[in-house]
N, C-alpha and C. Protein backbone atom coordinates (compact mmCIF):
# COMPACT_ATOMS: atom_id res chain seq x y z
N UNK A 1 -10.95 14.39 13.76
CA UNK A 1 -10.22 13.30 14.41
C UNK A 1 -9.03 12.91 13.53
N UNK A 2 -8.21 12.44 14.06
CA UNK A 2 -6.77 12.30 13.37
C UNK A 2 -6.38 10.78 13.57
N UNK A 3 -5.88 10.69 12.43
CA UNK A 3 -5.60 8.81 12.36
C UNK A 3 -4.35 8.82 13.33
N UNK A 4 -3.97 7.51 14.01
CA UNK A 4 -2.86 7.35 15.04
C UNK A 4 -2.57 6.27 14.34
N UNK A 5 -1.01 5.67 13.86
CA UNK A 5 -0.87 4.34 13.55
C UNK A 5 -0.64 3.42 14.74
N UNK A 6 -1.12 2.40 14.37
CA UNK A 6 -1.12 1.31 15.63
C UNK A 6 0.45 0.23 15.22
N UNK A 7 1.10 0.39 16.21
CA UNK A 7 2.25 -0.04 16.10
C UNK A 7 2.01 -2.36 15.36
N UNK A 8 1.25 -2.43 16.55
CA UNK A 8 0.88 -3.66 16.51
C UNK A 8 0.12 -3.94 14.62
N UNK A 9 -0.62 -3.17 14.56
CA UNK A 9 -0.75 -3.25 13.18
C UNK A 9 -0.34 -3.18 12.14
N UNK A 10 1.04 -2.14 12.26
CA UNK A 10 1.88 -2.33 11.43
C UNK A 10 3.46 -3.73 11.41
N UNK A 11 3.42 -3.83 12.21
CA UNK A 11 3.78 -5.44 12.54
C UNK A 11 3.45 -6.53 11.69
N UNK A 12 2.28 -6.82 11.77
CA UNK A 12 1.26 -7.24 11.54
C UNK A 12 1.49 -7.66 9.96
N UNK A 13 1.10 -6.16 9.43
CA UNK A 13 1.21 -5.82 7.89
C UNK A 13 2.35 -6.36 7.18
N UNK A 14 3.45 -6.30 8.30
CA UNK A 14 4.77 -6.41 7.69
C UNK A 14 5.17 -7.70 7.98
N UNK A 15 4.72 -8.59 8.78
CA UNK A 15 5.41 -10.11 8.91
C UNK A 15 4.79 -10.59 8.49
N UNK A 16 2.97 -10.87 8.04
CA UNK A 16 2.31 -11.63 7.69
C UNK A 16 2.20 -11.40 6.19
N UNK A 17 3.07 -12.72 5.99
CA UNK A 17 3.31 -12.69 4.19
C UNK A 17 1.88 -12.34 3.46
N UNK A 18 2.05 -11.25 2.58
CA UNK A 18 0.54 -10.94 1.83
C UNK A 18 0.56 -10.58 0.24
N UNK A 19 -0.34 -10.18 -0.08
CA UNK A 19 -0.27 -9.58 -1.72
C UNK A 19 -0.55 -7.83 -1.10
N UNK A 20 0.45 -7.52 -1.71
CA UNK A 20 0.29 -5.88 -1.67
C UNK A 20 0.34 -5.31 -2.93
N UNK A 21 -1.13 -4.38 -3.17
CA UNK A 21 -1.04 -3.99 -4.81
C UNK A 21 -0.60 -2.58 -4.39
N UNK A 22 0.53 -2.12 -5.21
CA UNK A 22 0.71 -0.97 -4.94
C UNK A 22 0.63 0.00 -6.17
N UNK A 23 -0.25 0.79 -5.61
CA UNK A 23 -0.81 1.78 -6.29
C UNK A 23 0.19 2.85 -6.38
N UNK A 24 0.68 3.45 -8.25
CA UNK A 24 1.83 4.21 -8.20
C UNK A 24 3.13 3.57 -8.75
N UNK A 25 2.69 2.04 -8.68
CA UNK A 25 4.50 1.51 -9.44
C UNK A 25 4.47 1.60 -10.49
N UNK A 26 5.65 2.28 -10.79
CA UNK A 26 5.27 2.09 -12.43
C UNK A 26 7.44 1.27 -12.68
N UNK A 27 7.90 1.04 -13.95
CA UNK A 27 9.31 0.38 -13.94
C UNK A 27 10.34 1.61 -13.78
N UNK A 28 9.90 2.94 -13.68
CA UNK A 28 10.59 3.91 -13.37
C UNK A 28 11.70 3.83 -12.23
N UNK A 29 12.47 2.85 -12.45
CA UNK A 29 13.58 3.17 -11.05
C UNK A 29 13.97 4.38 -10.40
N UNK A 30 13.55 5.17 -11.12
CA UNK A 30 14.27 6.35 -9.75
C UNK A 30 13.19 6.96 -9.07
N UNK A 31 11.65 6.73 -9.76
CA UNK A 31 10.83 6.74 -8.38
C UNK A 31 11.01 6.41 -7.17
N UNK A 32 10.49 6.70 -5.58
CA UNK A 32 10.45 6.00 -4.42
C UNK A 32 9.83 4.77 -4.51
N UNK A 33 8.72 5.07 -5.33
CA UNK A 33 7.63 3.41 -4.99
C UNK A 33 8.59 2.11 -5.82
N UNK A 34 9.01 2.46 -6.51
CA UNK A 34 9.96 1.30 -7.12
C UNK A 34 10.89 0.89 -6.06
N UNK A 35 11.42 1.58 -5.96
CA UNK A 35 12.74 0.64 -4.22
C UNK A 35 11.49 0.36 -3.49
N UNK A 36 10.76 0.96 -2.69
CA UNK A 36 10.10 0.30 -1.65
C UNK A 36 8.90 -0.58 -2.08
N UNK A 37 8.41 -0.52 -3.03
CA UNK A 37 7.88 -2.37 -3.24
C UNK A 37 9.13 -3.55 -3.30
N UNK A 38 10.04 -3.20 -3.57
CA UNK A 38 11.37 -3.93 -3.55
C UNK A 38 11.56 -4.46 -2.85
N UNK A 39 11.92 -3.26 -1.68
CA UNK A 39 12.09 -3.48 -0.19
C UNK A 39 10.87 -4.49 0.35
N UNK A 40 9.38 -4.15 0.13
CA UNK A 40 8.32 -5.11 0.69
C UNK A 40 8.48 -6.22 -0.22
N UNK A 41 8.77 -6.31 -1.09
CA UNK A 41 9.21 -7.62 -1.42
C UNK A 41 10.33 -8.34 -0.74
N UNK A 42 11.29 -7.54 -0.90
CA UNK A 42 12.30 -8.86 -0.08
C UNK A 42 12.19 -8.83 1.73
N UNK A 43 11.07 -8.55 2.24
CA UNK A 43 10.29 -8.88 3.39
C UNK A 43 9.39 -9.98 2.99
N UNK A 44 9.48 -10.61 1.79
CA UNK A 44 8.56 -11.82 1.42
C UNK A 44 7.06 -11.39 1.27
N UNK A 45 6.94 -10.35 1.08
CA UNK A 45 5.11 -10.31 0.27
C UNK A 45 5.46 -10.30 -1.45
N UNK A 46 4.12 -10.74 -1.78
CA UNK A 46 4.05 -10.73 -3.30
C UNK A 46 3.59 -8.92 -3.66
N UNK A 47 4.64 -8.66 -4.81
CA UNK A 47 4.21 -7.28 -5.04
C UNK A 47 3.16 -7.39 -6.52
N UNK A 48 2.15 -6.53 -6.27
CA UNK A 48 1.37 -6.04 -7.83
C UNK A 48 1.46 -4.35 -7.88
N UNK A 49 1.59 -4.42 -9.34
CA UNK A 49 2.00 -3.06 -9.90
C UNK A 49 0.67 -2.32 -10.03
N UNK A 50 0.43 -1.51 -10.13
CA UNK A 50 -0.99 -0.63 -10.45
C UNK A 50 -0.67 0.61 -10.68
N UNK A 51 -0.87 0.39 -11.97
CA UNK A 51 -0.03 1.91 -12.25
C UNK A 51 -0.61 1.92 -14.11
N UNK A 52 -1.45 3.60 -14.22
CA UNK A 52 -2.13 3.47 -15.56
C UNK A 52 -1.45 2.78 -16.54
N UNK A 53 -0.38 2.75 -16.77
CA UNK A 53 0.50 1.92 -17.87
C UNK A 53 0.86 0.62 -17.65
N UNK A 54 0.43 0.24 -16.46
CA UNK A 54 0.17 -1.16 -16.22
C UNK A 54 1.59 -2.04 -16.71
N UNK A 55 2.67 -1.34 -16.40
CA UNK A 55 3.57 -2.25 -16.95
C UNK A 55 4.15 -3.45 -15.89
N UNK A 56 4.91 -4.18 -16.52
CA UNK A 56 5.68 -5.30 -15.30
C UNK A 56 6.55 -4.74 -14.94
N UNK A 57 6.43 -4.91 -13.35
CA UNK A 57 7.55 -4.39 -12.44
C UNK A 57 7.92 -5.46 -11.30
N UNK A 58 9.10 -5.83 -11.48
CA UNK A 58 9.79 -7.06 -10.67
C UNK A 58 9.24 -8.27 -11.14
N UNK A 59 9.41 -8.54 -12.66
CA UNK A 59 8.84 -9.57 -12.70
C UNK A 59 6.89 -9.76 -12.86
N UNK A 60 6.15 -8.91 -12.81
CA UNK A 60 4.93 -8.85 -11.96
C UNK A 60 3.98 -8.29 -13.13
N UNK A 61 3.52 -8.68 -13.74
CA UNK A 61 2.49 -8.13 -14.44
C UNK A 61 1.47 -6.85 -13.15
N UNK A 62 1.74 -5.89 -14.28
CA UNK A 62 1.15 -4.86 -14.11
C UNK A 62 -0.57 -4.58 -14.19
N UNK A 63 -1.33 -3.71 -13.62
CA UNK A 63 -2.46 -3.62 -14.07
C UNK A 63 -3.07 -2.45 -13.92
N UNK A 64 -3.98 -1.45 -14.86
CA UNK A 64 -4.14 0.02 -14.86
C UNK A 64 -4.81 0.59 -12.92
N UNK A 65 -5.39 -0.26 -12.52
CA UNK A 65 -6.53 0.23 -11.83
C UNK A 65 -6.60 -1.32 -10.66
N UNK A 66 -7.33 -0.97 -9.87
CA UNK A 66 -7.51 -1.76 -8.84
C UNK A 66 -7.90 -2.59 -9.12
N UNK A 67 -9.52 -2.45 -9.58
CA UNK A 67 -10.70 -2.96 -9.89
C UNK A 67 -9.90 -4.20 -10.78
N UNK A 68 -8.83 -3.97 -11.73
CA UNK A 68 -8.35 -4.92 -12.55
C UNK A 68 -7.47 -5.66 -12.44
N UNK A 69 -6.89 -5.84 -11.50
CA UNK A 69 -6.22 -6.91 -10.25
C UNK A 69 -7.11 -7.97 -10.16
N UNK A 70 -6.79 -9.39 -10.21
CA UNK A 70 -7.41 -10.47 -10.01
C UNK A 70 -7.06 -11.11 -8.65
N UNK A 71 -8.15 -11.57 -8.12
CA UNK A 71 -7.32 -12.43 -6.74
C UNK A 71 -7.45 -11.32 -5.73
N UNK A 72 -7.16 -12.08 -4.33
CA UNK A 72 -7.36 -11.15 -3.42
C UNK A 72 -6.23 -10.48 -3.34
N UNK A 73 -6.33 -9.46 -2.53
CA UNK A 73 -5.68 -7.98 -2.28
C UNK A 73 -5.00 -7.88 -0.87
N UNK A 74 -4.13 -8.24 -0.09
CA UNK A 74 -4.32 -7.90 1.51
C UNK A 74 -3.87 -6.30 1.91
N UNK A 75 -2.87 -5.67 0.93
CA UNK A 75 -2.58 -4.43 1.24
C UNK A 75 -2.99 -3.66 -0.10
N UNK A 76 -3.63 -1.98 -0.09
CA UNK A 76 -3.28 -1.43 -0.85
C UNK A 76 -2.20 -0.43 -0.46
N UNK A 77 -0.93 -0.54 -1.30
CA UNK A 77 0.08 0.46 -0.65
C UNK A 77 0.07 1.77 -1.57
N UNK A 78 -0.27 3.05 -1.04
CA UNK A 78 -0.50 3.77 -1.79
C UNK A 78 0.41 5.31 -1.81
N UNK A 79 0.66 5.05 -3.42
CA UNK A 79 2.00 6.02 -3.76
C UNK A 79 1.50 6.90 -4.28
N UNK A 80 0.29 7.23 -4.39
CA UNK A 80 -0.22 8.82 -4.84
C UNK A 80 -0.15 9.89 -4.19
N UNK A 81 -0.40 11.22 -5.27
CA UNK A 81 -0.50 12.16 -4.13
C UNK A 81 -1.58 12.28 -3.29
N UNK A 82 -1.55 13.15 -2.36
CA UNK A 82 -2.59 12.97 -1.15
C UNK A 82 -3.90 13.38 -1.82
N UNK A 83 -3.73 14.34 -2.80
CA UNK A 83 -5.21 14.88 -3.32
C UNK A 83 -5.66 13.77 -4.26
N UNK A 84 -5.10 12.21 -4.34
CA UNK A 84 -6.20 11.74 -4.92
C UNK A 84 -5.87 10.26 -4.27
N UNK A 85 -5.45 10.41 -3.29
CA UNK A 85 -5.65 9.07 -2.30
C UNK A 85 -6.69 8.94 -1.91
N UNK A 86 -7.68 10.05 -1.91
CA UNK A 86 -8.80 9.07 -1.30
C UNK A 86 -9.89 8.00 -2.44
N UNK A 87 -9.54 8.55 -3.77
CA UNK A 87 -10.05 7.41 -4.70
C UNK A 87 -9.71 6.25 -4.50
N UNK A 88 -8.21 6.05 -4.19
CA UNK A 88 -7.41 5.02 -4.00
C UNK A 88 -8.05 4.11 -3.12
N UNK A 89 -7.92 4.63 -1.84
CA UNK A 89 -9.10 4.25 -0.97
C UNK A 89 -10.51 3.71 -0.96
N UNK A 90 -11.00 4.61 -1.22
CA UNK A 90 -12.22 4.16 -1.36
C UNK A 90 -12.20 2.91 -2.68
N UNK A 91 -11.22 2.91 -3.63
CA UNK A 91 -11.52 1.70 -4.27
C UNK A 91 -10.92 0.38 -4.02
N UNK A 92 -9.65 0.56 -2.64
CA UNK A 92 -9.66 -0.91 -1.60
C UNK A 92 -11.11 -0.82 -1.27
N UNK A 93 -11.63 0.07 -0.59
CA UNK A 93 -12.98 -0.63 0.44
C UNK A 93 -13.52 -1.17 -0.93
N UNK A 94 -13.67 -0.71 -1.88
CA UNK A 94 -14.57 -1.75 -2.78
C UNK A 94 -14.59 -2.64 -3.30
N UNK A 95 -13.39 -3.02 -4.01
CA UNK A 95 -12.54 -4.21 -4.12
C UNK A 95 -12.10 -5.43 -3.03
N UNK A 96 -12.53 -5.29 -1.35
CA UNK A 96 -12.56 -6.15 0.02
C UNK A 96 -11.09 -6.40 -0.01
N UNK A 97 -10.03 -5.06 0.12
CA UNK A 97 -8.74 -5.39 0.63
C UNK A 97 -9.21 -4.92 2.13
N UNK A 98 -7.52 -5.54 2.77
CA UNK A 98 -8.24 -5.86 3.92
C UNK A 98 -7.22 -4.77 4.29
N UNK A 99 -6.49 -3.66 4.28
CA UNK A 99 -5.99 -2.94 4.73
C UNK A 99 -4.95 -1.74 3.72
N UNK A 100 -5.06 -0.65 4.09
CA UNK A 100 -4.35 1.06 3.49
C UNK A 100 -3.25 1.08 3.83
N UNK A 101 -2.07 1.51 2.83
CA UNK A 101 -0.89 1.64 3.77
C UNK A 101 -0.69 2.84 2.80
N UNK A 102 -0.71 4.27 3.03
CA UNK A 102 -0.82 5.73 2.41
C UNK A 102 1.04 5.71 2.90
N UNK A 103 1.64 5.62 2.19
CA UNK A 103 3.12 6.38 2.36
C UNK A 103 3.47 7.67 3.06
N UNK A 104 4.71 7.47 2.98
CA UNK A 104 5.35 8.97 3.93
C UNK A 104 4.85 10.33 2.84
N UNK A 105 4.06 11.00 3.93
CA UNK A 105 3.52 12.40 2.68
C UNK A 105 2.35 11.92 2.51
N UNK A 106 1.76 11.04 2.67
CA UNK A 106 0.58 10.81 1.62
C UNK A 106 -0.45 10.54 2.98
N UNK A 107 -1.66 12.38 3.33
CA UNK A 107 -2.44 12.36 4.44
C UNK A 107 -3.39 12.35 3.52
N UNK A 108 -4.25 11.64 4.12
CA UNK A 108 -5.43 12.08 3.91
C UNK A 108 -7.05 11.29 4.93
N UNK A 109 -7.03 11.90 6.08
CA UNK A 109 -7.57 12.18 7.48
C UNK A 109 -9.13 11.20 6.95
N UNK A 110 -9.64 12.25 6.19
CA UNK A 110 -11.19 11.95 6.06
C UNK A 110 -11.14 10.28 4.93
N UNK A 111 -10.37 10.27 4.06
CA UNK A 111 -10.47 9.03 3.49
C UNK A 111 -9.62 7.94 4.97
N UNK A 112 -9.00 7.77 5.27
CA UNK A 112 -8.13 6.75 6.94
C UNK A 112 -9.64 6.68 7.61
N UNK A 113 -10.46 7.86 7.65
CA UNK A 113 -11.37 6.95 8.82
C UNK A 113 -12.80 6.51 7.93
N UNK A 114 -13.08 6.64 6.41
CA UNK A 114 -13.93 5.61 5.56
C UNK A 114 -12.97 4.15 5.88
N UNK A 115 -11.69 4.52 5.40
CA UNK A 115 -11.16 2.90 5.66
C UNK A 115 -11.71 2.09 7.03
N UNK A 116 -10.98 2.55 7.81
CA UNK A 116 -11.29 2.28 9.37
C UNK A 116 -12.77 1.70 9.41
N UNK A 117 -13.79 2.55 9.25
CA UNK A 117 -15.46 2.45 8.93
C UNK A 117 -15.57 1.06 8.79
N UNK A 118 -15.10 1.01 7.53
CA UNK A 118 -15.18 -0.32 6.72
C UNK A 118 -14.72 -1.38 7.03
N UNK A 119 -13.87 -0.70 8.32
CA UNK A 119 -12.99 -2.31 8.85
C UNK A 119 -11.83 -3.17 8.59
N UNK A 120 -11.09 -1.78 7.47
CA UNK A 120 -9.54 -1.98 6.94
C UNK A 120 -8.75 -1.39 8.20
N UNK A 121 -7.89 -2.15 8.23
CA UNK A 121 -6.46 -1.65 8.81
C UNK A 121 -6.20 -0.52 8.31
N UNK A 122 -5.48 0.72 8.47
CA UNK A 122 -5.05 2.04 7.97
C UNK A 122 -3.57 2.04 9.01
N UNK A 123 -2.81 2.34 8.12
CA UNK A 123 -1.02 2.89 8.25
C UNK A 123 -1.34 4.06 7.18
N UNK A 124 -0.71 5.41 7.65
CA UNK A 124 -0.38 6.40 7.00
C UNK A 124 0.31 7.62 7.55
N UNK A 125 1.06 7.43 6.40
CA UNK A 125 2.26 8.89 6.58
C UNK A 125 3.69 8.55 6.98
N UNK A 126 3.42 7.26 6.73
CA UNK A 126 4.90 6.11 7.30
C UNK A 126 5.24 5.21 6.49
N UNK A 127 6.81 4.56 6.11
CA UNK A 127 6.88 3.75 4.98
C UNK A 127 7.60 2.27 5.81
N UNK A 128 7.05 1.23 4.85
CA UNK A 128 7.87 -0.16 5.54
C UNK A 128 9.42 0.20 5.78
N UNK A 129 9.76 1.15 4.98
CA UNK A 129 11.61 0.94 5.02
C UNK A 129 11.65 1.39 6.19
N UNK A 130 10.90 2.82 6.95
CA UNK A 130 11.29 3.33 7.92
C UNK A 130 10.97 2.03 9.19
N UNK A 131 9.49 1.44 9.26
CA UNK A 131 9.12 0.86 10.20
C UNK A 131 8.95 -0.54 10.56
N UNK A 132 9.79 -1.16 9.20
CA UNK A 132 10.44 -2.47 9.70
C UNK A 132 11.67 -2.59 10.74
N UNK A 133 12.80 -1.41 10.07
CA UNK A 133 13.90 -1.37 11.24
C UNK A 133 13.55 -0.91 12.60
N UNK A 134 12.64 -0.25 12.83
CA UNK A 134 12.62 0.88 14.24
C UNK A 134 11.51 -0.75 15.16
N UNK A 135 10.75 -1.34 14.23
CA UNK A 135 10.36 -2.30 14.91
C UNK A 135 11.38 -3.74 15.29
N UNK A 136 12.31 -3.25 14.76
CA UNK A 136 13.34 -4.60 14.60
C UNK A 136 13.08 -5.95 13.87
N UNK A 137 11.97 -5.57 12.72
CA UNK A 137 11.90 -6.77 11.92
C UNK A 137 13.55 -6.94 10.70
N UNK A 138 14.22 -6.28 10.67
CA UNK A 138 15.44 -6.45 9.68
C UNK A 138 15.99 -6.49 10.27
């Protein structure tokens, strides 16, 4: 079975101001995940860094791992590669974030429907930059 993104859900994700830890930032500007937590930041969510070196990015204290994030979670946005997104995953469902957002490139079928299972929201294979404009939130 193959994940479908739900338009309405990604809406959702994107107007309702949240904490999104994104997995993958590190202060490397010429990475992708650095502009687009940017970008979900100046859509008004709070960004957290998660990234092994745990450094501050935008201001934001950094932290190695999920598990070491304090406070609730509403998105994990995830900038890994696909062969180890599903750790990623599976350590929102454990940590009680309430929804996956796997980036453009980043499949991974069998970890989207543990999320789902569990009763997270799942977006994947799509990025806010692309699907704020095409929804007309910018």
């Amino acid at each position: 079975m193959s994940h479908t993104n739900d338009p309405t859900v990604i809406k959702r994700l994107l107007t309702d101001k949240g904490r999104w830890a994104v997995v993958g930032l590190s202060a490397n500007r010429a990475r992708t995940a650095h502009g687009i937590a940017g970008y979900v930041r100046d859509l008004g969510h709070e960004i957290v860094p998660v990234h092994p070196k745990a450094e501050t990015v935008y201001d934001q204290q950094g932290y190695p791992d999920l598990a070491s994030v304090p406070g609730d979670v509403d998105v994990v946005d995830v900038f890994v590669n696909s062969e180890l997104a599903g750790g990623v995953v599976d350590d929102a469902i454990a940590r009680g974030a309430k929804a996956v957002w796997l980036q453009q490139g980043v499949i991974d079928e069998a970890a989207a429907q543990r999320a789902t299972d569990a009763g997270l929201d799942v977006v994947m294979d799509t990025c806010p930059a692309i699907e704020a404009p095409r929804l007309g939130l910018v």
